[in-house]
C-alpha atoms as a PDB file:
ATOM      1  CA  UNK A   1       0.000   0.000   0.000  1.00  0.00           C
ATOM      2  CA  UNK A   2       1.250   3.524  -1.142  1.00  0.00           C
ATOM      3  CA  UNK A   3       2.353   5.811   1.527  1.00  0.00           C
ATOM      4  CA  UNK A   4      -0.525   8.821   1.736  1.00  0.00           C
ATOM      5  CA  UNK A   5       2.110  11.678   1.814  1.00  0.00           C
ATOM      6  CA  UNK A   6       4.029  10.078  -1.044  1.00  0.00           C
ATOM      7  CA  UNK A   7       0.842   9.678  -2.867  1.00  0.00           C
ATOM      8  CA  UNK A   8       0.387  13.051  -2.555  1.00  0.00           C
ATOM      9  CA  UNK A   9       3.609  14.582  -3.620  1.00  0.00           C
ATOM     10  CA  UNK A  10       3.636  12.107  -6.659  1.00  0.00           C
ATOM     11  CA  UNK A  11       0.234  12.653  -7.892  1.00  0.00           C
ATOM     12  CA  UNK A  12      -1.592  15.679  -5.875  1.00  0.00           C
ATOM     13  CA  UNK A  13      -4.374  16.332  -8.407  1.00  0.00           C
ATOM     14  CA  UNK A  14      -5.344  12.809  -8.055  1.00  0.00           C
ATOM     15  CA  UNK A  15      -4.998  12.902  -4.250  1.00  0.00           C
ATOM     16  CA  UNK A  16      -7.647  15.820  -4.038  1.00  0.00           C
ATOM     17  CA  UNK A  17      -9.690  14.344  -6.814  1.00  0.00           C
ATOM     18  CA  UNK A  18     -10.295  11.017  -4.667  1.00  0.00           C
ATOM     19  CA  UNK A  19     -11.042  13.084  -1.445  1.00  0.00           C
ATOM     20  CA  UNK A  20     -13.519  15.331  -3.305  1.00  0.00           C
ATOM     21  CA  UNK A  21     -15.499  12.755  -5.060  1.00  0.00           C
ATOM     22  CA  UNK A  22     -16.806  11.590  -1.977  1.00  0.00           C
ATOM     23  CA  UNK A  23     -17.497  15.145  -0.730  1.00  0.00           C
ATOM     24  CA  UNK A  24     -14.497  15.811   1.582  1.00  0.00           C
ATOM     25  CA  UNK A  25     -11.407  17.577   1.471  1.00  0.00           C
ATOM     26  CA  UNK A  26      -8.459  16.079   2.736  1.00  0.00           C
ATOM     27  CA  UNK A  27      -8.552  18.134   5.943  1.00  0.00           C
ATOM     28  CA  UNK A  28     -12.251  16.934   6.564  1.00  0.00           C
ATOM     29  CA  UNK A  29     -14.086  20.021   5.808  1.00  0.00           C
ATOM     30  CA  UNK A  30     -16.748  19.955   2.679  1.00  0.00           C
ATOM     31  CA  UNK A  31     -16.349  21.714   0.030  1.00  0.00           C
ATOM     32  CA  UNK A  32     -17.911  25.200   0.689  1.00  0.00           C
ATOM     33  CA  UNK A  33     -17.180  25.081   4.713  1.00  0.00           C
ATOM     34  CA  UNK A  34     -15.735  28.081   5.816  1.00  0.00           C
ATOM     35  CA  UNK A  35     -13.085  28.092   8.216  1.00  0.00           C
ATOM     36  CA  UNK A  36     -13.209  29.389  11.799  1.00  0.00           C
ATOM     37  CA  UNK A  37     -11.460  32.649  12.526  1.00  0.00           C
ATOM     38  CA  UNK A  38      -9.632  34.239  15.764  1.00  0.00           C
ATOM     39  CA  UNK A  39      -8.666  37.796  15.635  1.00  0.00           C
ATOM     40  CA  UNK A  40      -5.934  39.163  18.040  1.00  0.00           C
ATOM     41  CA  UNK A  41      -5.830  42.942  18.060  1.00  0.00           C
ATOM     42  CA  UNK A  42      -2.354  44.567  18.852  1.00  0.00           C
ATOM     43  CA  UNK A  43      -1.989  48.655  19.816  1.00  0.00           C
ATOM     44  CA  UNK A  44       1.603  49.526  19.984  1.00  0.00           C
ATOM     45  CA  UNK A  45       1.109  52.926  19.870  1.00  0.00           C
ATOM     46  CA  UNK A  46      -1.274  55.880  19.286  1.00  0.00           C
ATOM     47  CA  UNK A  47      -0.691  56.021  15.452  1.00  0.00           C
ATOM     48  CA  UNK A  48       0.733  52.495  14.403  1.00  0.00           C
ATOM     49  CA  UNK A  49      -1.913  50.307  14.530  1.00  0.00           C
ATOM     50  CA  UNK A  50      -1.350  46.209  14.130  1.00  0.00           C
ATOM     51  CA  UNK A  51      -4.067  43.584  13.861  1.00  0.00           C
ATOM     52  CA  UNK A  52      -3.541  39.930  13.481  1.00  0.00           C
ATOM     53  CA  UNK A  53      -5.703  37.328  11.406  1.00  0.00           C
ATOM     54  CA  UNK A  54      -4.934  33.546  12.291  1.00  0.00           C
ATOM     55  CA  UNK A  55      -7.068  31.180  10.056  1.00  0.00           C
ATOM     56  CA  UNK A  56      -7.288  27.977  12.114  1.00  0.00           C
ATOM     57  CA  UNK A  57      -7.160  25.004  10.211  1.00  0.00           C
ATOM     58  CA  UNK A  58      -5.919  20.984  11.045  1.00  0.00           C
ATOM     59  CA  UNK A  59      -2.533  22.275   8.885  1.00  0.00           C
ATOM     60  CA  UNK A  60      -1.811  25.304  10.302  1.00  0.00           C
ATOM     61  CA  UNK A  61      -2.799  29.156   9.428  1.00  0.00           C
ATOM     62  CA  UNK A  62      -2.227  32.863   8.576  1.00  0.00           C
ATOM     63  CA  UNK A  63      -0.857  35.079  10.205  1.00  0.00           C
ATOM     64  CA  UNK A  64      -0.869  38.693   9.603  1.00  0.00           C
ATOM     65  CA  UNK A  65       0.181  41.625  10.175  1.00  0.00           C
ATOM     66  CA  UNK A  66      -0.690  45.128   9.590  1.00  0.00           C
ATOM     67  CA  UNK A  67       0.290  48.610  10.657  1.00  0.00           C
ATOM     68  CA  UNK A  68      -0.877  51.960   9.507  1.00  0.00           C
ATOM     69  CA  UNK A  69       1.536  54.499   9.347  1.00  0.00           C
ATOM     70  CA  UNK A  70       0.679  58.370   8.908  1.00  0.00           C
ATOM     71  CA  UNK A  71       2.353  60.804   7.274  1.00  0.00           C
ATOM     72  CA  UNK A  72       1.737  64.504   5.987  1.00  0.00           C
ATOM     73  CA  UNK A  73       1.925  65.680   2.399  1.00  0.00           C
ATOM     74  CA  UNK A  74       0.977  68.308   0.146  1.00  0.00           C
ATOM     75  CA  UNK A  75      -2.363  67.304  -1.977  1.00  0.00           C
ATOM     76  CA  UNK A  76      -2.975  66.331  -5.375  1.00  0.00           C
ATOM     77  CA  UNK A  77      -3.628  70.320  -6.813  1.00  0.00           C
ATOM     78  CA  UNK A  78      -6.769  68.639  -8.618  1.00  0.00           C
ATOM     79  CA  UNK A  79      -8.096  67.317  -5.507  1.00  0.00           C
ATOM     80  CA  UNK A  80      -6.589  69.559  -2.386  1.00  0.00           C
ATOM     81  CA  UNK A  81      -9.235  68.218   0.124  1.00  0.00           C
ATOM     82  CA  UNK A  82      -8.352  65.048  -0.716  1.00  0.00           C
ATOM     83  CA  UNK A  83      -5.741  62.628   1.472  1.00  0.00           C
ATOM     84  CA  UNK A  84      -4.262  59.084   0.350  1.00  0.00           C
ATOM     85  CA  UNK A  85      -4.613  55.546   1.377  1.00  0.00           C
ATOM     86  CA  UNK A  86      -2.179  53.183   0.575  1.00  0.00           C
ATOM     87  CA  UNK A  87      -2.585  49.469   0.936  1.00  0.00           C
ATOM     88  CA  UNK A  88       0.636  47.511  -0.005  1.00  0.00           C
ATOM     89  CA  UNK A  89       1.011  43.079   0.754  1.00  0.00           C
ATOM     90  CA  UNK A  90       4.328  41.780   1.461  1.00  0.00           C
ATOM     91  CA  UNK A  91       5.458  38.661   1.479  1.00  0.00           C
ATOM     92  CA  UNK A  92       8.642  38.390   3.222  1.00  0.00           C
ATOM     93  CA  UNK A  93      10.681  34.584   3.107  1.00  0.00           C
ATOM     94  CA  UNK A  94       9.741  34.342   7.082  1.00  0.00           C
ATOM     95  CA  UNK A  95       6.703  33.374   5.961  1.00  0.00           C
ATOM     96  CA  UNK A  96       7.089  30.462   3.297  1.00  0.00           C
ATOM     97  CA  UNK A  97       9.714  28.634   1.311  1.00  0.00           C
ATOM     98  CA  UNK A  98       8.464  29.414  -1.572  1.00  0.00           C
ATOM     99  CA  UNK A  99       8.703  33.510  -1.099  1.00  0.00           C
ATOM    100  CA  UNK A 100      12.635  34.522  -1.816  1.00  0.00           C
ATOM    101  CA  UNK A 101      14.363  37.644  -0.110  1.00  0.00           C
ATOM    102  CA  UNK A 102      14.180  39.572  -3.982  1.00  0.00           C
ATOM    103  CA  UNK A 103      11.456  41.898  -5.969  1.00  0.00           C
ATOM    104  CA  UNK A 104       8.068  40.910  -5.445  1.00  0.00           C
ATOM    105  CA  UNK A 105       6.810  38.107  -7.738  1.00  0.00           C
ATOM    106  CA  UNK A 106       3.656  38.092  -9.493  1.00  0.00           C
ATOM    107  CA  UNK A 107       1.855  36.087  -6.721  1.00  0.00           C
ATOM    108  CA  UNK A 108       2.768  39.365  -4.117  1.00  0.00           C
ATOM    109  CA  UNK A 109       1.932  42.194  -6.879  1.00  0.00           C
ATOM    110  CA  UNK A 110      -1.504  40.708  -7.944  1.00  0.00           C
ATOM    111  CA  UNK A 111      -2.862  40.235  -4.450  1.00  0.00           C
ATOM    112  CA  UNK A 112      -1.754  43.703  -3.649  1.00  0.00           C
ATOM    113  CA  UNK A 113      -3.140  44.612  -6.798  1.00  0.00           C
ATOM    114  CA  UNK A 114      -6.925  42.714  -5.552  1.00  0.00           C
ATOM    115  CA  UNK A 115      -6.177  44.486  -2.197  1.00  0.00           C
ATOM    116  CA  UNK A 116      -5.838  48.082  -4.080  1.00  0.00           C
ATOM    117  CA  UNK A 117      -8.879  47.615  -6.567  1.00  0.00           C
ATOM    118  CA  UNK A 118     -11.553  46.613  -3.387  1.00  0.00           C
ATOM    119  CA  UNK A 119      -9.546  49.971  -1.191  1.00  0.00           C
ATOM    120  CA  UNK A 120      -9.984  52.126  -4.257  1.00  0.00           C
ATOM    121  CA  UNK A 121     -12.843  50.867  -5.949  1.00  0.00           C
ATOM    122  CA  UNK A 122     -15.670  51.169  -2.927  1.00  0.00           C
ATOM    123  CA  UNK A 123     -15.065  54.633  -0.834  1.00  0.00           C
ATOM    124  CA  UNK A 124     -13.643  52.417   2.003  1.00  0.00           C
ATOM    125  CA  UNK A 125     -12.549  55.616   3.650  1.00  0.00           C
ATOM    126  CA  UNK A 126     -13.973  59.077   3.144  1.00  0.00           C
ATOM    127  CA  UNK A 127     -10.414  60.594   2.027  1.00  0.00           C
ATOM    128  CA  UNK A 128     -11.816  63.892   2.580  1.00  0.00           C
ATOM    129  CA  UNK A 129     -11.857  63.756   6.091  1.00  0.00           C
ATOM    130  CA  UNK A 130      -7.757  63.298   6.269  1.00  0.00           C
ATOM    131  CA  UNK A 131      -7.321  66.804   4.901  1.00  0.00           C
ATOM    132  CA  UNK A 132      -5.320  69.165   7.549  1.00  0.00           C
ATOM    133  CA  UNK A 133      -5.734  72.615   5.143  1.00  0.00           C
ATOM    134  CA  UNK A 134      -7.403  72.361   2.000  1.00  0.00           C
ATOM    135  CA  UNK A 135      -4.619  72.889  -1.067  1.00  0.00           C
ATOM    136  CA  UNK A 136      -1.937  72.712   1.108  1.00  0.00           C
ATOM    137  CA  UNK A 137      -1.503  69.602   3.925  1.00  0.00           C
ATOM    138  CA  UNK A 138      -3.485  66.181   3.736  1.00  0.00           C
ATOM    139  CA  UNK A 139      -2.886  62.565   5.350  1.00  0.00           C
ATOM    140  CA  UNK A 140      -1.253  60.092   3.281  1.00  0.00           C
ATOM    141  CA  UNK A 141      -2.065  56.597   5.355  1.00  0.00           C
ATOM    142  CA  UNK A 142       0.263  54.025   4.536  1.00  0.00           C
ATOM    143  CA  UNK A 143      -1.365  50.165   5.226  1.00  0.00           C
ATOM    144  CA  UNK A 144       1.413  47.961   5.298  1.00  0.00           C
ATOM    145  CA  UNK A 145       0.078  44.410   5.684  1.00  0.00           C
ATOM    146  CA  UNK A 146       2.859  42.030   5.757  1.00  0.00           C
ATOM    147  CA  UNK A 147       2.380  38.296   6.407  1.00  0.00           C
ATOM    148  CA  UNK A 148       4.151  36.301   9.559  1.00  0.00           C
ATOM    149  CA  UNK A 149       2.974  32.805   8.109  1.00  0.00           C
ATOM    150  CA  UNK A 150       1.157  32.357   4.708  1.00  0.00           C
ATOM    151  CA  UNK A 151      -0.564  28.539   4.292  1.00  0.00           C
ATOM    152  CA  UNK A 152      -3.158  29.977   1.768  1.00  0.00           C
ATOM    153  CA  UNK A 153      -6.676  32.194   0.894  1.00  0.00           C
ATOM    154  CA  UNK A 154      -4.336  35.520   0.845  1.00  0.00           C
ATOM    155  CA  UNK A 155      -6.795  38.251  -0.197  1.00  0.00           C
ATOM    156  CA  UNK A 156      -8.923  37.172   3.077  1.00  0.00           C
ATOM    157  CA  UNK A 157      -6.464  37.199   5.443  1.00  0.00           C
ATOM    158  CA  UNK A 158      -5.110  40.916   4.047  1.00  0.00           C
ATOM    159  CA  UNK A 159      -8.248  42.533   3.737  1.00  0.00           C
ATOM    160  CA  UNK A 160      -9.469  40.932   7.676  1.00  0.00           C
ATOM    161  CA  UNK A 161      -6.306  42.659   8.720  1.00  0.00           C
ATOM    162  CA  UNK A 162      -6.331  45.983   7.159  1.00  0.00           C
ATOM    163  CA  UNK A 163      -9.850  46.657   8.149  1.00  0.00           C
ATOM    164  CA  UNK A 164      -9.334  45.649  11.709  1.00  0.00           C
ATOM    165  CA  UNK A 165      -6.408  48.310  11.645  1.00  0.00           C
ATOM    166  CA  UNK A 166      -8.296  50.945   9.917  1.00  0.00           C
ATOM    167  CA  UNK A 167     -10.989  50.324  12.089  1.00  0.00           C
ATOM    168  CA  UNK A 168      -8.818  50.636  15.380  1.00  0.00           C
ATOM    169  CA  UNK A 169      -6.283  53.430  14.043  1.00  0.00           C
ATOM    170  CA  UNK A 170      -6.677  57.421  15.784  1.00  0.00           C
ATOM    171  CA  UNK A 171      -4.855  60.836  14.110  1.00  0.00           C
ATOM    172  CA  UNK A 172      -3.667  63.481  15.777  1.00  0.00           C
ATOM    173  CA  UNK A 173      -5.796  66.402  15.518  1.00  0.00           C
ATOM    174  CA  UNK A 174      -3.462  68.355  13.356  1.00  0.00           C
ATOM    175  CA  UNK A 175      -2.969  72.045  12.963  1.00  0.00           C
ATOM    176  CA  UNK A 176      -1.439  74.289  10.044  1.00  0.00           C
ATOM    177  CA  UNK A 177       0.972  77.086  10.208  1.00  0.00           C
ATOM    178  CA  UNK A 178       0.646  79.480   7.084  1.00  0.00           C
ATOM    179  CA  UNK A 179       3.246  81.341   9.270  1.00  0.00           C
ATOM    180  CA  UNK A 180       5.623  78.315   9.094  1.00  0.00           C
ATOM    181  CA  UNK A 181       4.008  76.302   6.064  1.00  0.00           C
ATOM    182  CA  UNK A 182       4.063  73.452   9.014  1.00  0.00           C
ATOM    183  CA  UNK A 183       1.441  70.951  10.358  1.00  0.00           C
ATOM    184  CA  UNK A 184       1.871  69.876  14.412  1.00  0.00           C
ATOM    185  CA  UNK A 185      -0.248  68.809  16.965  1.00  0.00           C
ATOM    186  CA  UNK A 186      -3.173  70.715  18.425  1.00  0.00           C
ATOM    187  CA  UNK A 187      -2.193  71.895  21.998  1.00  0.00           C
ATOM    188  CA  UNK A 188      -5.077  69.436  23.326  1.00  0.00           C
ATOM    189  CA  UNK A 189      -2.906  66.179  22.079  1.00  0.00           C
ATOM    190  CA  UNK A 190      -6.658  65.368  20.899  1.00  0.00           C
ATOM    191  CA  UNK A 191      -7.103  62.538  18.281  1.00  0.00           C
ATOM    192  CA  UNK A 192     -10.288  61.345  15.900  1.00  0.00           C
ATOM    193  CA  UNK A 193     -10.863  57.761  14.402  1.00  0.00           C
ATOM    194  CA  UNK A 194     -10.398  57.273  10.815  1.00  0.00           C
ATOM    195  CA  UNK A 195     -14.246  57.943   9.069  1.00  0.00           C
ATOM    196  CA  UNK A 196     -14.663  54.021   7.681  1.00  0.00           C
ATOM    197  CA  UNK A 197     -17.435  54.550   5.723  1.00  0.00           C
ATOM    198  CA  UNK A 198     -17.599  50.575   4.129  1.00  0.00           C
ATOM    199  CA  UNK A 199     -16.310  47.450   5.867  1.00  0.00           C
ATOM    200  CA  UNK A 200     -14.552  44.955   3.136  1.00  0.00           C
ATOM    201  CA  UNK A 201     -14.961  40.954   3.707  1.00  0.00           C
ATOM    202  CA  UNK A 202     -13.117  38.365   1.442  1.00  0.00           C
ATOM    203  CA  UNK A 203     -13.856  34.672   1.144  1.00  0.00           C
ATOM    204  CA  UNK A 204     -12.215  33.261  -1.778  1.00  0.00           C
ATOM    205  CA  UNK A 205     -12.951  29.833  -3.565  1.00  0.00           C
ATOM    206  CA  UNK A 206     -10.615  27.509  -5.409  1.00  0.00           C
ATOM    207  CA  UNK A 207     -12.500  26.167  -8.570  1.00  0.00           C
ATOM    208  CA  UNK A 208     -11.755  22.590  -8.611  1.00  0.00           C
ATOM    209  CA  UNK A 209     -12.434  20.126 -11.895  1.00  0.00           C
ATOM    210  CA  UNK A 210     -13.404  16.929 -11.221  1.00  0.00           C
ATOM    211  CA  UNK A 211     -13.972  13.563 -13.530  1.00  0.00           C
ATOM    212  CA  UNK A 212     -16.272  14.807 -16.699  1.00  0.00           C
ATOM    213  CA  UNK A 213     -14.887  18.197 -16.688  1.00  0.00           C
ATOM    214  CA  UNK A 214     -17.611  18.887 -13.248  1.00  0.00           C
ATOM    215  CA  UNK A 215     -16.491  22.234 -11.561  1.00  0.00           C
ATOM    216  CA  UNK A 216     -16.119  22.360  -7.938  1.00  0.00           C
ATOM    217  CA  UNK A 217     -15.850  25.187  -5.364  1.00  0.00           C
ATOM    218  CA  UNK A 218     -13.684  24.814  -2.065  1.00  0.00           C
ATOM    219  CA  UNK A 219     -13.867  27.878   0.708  1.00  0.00           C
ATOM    220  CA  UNK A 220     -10.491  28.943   2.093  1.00  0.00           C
ATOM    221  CA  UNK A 221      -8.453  26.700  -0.035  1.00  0.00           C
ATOM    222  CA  UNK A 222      -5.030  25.687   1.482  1.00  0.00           C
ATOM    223  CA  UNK A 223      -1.701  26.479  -0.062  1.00  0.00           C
ATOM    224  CA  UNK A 224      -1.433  22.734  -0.841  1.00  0.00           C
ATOM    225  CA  UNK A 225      -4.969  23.229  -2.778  1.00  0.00           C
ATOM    226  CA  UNK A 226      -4.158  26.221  -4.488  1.00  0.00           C
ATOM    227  CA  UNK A 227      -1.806  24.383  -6.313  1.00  0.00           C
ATOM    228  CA  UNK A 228      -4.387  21.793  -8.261  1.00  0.00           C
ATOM    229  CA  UNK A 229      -7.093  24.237  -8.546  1.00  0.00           C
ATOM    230  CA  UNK A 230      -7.726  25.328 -12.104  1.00  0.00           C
ATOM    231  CA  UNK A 231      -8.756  28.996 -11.016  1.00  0.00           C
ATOM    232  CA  UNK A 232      -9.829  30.689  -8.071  1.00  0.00           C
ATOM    233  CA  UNK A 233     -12.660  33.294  -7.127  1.00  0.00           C
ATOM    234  CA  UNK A 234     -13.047  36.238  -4.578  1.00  0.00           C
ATOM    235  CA  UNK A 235     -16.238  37.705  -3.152  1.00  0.00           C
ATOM    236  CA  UNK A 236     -16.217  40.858  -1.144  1.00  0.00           C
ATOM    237  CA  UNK A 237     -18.839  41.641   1.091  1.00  0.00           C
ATOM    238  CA  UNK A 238     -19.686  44.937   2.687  1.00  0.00           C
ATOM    239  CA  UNK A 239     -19.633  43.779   7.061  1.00  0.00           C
ATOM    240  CA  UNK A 240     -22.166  46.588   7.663  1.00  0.00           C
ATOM    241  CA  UNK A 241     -24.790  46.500   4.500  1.00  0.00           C
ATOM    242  CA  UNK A 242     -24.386  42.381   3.756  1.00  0.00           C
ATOM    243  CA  UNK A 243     -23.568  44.121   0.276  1.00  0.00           C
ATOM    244  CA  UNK A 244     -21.725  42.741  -2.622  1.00  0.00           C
ATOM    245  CA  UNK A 245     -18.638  45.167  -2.946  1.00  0.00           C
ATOM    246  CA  UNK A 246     -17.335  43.013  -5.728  1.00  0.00           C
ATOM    247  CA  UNK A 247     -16.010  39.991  -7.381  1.00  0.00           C
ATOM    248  CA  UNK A 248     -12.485  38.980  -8.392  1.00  0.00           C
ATOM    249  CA  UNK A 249     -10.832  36.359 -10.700  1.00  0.00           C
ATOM    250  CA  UNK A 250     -12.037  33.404 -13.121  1.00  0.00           C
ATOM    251  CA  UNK A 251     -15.555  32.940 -14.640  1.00  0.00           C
ATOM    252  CA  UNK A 252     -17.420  30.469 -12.895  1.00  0.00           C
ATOM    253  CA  UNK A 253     -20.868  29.087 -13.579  1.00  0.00           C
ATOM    254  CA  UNK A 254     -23.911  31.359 -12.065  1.00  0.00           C
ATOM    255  CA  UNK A 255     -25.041  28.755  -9.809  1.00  0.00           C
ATOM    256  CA  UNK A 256     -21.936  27.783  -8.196  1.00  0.00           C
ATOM    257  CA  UNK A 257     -21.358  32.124  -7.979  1.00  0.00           C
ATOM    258  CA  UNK A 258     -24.334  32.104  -6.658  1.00  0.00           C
ATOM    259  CA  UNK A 259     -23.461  29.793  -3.668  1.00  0.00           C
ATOM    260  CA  UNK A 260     -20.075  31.477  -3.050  1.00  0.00           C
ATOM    261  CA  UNK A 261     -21.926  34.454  -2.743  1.00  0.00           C
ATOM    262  CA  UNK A 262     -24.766  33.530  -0.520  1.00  0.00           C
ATOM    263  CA  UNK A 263     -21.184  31.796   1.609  1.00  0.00           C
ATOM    264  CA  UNK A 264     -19.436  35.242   1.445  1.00  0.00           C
ATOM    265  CA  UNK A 265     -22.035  37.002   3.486  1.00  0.00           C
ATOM    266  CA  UNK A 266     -22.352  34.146   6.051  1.00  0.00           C
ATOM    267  CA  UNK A 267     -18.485  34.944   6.524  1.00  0.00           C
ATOM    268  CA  UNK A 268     -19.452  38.732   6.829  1.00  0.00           C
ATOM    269  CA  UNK A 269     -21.462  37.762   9.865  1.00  0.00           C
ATOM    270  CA  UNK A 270     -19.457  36.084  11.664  1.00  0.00           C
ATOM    271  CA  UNK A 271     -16.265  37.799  10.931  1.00  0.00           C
ATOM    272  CA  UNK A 272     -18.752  41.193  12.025  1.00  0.00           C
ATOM    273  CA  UNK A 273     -19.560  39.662  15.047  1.00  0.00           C
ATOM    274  CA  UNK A 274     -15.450  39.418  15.991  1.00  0.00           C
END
């Protein structure tokens, strides 16, 4: 009798195909069960802001990490009310074998490229409300969400941490010199929340072809799965509204979108609820 493990590693599509047949995945959950989530929330400091995402699973999880840094710049002269959020994923090698210490790859630029389009594409934060004097100072938040241990489902596990940050992070109430062109601190040390006007949610799927060309969805697929999927799928959900914010990757059938969807927002509650 084969070995399991060397089964795997010799024929993995095969492994996952025999597993999924009879309606399992190889770490017991079906197909569409979403995993369970624990969310540890980390203040070092009035401005930096860290939140961590572990995805609990029989293998392992992710673990995540982000912090919000603030800085002051002069606006955009077409919009001088307007401040700047800036989401940006890292991958470091702490965090997998298969990330090296060099550029980013194409796996790291198009998941901070998902990350960007669902920040920029759905007024996440009102970027009005980080201007200091109109035409002449503005807040440029930098979200830098940087992963501790990656075993799969990235777009989830960045977005869950960079809301929980925005969601936790305060400014100083900031003042403007004309005399000095210079921004400082009111002389109240007061601070304000950041105005998070929608509340992003990610569950990806991993689109999985069985015998007879069937198609298959699997919620939170692992690392291990991501590599025999033939595509994958993200739904966004809004936390606060249950709405959909948007979808992201391959063309899948309308019924099997329809049940990631209808998945999606069950992950939005519970994920609200944390």
């Amino acid at each position: 009798m084969v070995n399991p493990d060397t089964f795997k590693k010799l024929h993995p599509q095969e492994f996952h195909r025999r597993f999924l047949g009879k309606g399992v995945r190889p770490d017991g959950r079906e197909g569409l069960m979403i995993d369970l989530l624990n969310l540890t929330l980390v203040t070092p400091n009035r401005i930096h802001r860290n939140c961590k995402r572990k995805c609990a699973r029989s293998n392992g999880w992710n673990t995540v990490i982000c912090g919000i840094k603030a800085e002051v710049a002069v606006p955009d002269t077409n919009h001088p009310t307007t401040g700047y959020l800036v989401p940006n994923v890292d991958f470091p090698p702490i965090c997998g074998s298969q990330f090296k210490p060099t550029a980013p790859g194409e796996f790291t630029q198009s998941v901070s490229e998902m990350v960007y389009r669902v920040v920029k594409g759905n007024n996440i934060l009102d970027l009005e409300t980080l201007c200091i004097e109109g035409g002449k100072a503005v807040w440029v938040l930098y979200a830098d969400i940087v992963f501790l241990n990656y075993e799969g489902n990235a777009v989830d596990a960045a977005l869950l941490a960079f809301t929980a940050a925005l969601k936790d992070t305060k400014l100083p109430v900031a003042v403007y010199s004309d005399v000095e062109g210079t921004v400082r601190a009111d002389a109240a040390d007061r601070s304000v929340s950041l105005d998070v006007k929608r509340v992003p949610f990610g569950a990806t799927f991993g689109i999985f072809e069985q015998d007879g060309g069937a198609k298959m969805a699997m919620a939170d697929p692992t690392d291990e799965e991501e590599a025999v999927l033939i595509s994958s799928v993200t739904v966004v959900v809004d936390g606060e509204s249950q709405e959909l914010m948007g979808t992201f990757g391959a063309q899948v059938p309308i019924d099997l979108m329809d049940q990631c969807i209808g998945q999606a927002k069950k992950r939005a509650t519970a994920i609200k609820k944390l």
